[in-house]
Protein backbone atom coordinates (compact mmCIF):
# COMPACT_ATOMS: atom_id res chain seq x y z
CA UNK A 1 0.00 0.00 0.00
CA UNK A 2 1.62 3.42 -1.21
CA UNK A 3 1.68 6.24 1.45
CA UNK A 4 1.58 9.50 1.07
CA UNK A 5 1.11 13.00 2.77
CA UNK A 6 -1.82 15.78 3.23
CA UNK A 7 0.91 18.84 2.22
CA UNK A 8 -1.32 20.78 5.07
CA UNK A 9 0.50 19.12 7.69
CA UNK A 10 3.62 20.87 6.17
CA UNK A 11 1.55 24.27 5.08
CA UNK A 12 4.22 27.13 6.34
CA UNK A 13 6.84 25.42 4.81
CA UNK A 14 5.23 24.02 1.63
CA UNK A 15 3.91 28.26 1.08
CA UNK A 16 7.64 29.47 1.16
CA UNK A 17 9.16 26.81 -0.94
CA UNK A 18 6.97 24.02 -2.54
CA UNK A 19 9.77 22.64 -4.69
CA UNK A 20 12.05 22.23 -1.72
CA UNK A 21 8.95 20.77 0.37
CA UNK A 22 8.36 18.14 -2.00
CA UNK A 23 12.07 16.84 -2.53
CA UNK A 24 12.18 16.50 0.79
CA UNK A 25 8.86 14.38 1.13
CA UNK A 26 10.39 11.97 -1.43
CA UNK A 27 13.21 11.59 -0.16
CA UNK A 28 11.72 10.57 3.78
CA UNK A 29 10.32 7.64 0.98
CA UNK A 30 6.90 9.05 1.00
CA UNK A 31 4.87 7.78 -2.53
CA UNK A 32 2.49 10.96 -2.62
CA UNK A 33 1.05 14.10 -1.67
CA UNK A 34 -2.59 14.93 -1.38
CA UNK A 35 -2.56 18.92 -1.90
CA UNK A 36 -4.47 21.55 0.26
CA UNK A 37 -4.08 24.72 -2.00
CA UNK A 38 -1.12 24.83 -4.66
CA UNK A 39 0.76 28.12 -3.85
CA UNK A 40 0.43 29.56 -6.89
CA UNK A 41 1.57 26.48 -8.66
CA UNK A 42 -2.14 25.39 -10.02
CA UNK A 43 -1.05 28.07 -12.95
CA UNK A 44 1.55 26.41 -14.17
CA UNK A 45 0.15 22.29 -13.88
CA UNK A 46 2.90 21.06 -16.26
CA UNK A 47 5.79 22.57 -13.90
CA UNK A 48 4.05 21.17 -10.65
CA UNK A 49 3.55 17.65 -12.12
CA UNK A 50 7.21 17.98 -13.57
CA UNK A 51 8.21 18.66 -9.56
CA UNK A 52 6.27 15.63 -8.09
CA UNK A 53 7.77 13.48 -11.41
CA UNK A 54 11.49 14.50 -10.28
CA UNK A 55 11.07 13.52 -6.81
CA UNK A 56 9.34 10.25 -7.84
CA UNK A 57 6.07 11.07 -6.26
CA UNK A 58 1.71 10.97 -7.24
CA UNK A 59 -0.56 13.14 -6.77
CA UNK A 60 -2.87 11.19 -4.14
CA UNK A 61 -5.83 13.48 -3.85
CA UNK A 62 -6.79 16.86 -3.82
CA UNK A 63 -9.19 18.86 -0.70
CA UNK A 64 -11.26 21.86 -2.61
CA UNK A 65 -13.80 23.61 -1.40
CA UNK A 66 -17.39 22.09 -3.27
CA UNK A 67 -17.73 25.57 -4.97
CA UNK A 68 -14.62 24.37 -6.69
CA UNK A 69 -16.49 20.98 -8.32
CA UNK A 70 -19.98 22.45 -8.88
CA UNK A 71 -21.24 24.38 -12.06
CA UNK A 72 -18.73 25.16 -14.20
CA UNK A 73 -15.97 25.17 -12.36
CA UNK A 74 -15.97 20.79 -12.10
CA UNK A 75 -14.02 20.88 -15.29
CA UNK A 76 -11.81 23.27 -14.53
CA UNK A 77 -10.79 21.84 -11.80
CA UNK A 78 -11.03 18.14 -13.75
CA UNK A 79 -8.72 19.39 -16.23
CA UNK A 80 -5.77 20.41 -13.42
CA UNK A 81 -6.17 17.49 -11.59
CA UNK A 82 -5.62 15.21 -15.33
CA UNK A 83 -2.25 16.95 -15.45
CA UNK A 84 -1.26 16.29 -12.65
CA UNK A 85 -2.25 12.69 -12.63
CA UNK A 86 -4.65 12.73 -9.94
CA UNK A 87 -8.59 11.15 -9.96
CA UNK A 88 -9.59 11.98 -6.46
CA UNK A 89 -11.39 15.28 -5.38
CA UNK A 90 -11.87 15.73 -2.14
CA UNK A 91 -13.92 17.94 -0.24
CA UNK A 92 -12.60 18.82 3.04
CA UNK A 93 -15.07 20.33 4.96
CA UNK A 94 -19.25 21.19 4.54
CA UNK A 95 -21.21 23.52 6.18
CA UNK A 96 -24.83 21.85 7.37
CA UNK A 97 -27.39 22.32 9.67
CA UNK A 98 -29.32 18.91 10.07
CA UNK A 99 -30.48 15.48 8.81
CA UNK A 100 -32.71 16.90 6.11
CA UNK A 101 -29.62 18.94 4.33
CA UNK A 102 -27.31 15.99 4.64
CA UNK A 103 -29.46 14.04 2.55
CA UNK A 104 -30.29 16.83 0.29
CA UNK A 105 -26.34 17.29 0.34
CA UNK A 106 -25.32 13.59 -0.11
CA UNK A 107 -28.10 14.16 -3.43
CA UNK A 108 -26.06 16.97 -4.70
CA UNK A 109 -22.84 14.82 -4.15
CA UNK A 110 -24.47 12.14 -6.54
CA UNK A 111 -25.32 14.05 -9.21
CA UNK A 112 -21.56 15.74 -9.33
CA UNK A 113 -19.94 12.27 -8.96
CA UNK A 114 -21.88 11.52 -12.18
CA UNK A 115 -20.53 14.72 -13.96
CA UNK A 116 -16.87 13.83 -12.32
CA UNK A 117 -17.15 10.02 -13.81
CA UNK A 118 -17.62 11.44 -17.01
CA UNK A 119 -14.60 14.14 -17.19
CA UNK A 120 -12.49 10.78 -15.31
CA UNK A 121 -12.75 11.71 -11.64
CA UNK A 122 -14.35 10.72 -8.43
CA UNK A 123 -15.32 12.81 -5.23
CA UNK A 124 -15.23 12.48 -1.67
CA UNK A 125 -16.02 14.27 2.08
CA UNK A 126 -13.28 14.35 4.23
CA UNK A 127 -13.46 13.32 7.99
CA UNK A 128 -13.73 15.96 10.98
CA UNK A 129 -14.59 15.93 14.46
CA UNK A 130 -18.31 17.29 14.16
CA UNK A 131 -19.61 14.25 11.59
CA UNK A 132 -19.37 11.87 14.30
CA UNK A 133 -21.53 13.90 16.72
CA UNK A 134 -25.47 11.86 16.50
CA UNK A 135 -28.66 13.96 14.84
CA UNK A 136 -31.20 11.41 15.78
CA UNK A 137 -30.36 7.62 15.83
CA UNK A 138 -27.46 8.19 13.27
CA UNK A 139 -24.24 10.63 13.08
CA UNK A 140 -24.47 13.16 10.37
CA UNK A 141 -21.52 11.08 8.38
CA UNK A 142 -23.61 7.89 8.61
CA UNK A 143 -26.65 9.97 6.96
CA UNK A 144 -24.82 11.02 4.35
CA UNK A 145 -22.54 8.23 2.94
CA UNK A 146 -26.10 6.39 3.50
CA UNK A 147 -27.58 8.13 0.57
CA UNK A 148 -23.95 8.55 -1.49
CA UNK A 149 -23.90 6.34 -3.96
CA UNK A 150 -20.93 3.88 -3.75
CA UNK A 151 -18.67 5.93 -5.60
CA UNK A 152 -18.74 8.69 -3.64
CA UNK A 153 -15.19 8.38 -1.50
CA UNK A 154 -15.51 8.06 2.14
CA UNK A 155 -12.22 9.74 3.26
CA UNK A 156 -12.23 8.81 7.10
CA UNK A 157 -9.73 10.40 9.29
CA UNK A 158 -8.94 8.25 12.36
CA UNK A 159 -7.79 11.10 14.63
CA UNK A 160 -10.63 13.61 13.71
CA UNK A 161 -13.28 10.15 14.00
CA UNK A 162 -11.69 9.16 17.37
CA UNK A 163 -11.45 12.82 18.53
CA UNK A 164 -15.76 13.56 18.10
CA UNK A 165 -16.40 10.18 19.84
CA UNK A 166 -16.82 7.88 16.89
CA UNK A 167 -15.07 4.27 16.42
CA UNK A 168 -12.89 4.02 13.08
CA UNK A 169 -12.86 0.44 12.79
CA UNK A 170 -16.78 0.51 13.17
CA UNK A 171 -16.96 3.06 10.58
CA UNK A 172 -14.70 1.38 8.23
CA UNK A 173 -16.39 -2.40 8.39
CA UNK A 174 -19.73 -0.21 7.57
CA UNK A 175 -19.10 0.87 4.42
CA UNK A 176 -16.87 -1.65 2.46
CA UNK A 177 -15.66 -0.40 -0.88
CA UNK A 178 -15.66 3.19 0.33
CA UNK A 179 -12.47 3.96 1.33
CA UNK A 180 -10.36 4.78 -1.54
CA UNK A 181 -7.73 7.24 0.33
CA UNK A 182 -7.60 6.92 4.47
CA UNK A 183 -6.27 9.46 6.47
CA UNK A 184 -4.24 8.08 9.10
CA UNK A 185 -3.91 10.77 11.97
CA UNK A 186 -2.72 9.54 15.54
CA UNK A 187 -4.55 10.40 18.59
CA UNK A 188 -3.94 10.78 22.30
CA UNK A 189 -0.18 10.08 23.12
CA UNK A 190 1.91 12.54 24.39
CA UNK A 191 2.09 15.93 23.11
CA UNK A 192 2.03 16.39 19.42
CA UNK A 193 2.70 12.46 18.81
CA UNK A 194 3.49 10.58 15.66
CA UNK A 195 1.83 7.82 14.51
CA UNK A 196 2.46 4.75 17.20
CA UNK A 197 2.62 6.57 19.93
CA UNK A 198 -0.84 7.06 20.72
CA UNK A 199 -4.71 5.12 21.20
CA UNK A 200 -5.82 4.64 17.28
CA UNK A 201 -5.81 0.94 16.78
CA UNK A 202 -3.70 0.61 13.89
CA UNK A 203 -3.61 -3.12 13.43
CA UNK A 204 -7.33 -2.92 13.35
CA UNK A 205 -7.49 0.00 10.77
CA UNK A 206 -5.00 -1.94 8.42
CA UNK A 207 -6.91 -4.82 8.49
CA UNK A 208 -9.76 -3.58 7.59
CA UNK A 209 -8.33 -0.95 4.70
CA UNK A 210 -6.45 -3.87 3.25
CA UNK A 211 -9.38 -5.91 2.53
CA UNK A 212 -12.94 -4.77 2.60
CA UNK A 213 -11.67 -1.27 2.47
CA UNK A 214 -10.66 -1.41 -1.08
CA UNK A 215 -8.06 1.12 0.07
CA UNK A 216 -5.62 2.77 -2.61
CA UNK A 217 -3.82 5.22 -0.51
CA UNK A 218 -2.81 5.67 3.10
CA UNK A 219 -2.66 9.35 3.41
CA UNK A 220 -0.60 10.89 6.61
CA UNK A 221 -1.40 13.85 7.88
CA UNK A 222 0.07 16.06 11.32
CA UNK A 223 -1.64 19.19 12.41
CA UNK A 224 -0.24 19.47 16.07
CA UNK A 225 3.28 21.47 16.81
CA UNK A 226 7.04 21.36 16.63
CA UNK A 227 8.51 20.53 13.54
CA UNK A 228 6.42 19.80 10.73
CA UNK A 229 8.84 18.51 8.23
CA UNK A 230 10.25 16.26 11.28
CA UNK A 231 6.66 15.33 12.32
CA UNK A 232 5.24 13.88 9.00
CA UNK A 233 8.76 12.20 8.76
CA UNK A 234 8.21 10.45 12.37
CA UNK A 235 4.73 9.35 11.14
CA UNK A 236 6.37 7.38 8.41
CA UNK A 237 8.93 5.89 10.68
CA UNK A 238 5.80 5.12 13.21
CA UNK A 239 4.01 3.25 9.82
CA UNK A 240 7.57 1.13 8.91
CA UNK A 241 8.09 -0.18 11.95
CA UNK A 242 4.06 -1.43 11.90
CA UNK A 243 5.09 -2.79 8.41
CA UNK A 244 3.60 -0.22 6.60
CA UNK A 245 4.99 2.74 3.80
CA UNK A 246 8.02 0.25 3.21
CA UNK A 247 7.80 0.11 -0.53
């Protein structure tokens, strides 16, 4: 299983010098990076995919905002992510108030996955702490990958799912088939740990990722202090010595 990077856990660094960000990512033996914003480097797609080429890594995934995959702007956005080799748009974060509007909002991710499949991409919701919190009998992220169809990505994040109360492994053995790209995030620990050193059960989560999962990409990301370079590096060490991001 390739693993790569969210390039927000690096975001200071990655905004003064993207090209020295990224050879530094591939050489820690990362596979990929999963962009947050492009520094300017979105204008010029053949350059950026020319950078990831040279330090021998993929473009896992994209997070953009949904006003950047309705309307118009889908192909657009399509079209930059084909450069740079890249199927999977992600949206990070959504902004809704109950039950009702995340079904109306898992039917407006439907109809743009079916306007994505045809330009060549997919979509998916990313993972924070406030999908896990219940409306009713069922959390707001069960409501809406309940009425996503099943190509709809369900990018969990363990340490945002752990952090609002909910149970990764549950989530993942829910919805088999749905978890393209994973973010693995530790939680608990000690101050601004690495992945190992704290509570997710990571045994658990490869198991399931491995097989029902249909899991492409392991995606790392560190939001908490100190060094970022040296804390996404420690979260690869953490994977390789759990037998994971050796190859």
């Amino acid at each position: 299983m390739p693993v790569g990077v969210q390039l927000y856990s690096v975001r200071e660094e990655a905004a003064k010098d993207l090209p020295g960000v990224l050879a530094e990512i591939g050489k820690m033996g990362y596979r990929g990076v999963e962009f947050a914003g492009y520094y300017g480097w979105d204008k010029k797609p053949k350059e950026l995919r020319g950078l990831l080429d040279d330090n021998g890594l993929k473009c896992c995934g994209t997070h953009t905002a949904l006003d950047t995959i309705t309307g118009d702007a889908l192909k657009a956005t399509a079209e930059l992510h084909a450069a740079l080799g890249n199927s999977y748009l992600i949206v990070p974060s959504l902004s809704v108030k109950d039950a009702r509007g995340w079904v109306e909002m898992a039917r407006t991710f439907n109809e743009i996955a079916a306007r994505a499949k045809a330009l060549g991409m997919r979509i998916g919701y990313h993972a924070h702490q406030g999908d896990f919190k219940k409306l009713g009998a069922l959390t707001s992220w069960e409501i809406f990958f309940d009425n996503t169809e099943a190509g709809v990505i369900m990018q969990l994040d363990t340490g945002n799912c752990l952090d609002g109360g909910g149970d990764p492994v549950a989530i993942l053995k829910k919805y088999p088939g749905r978890s393209t790209t994973v973010h693995l995030k530790e939680y608990g620990g000690p101050k601004g740990a690495v992945i190992g050193q704290g509570d997710v059960p990571w045994q658990k989560v490869f198991e399931i990722c491995e097989s029902t999962g249909s899991t492409a990409w392991y995606i790392v990301e560190h939001e908490t202090g100190g060094n970022a370079m040296a804390n996404i590096k420690g979260c690869l060490e953490g994977l390789r010595k759990m037998g994971r991001g050796l190859a």
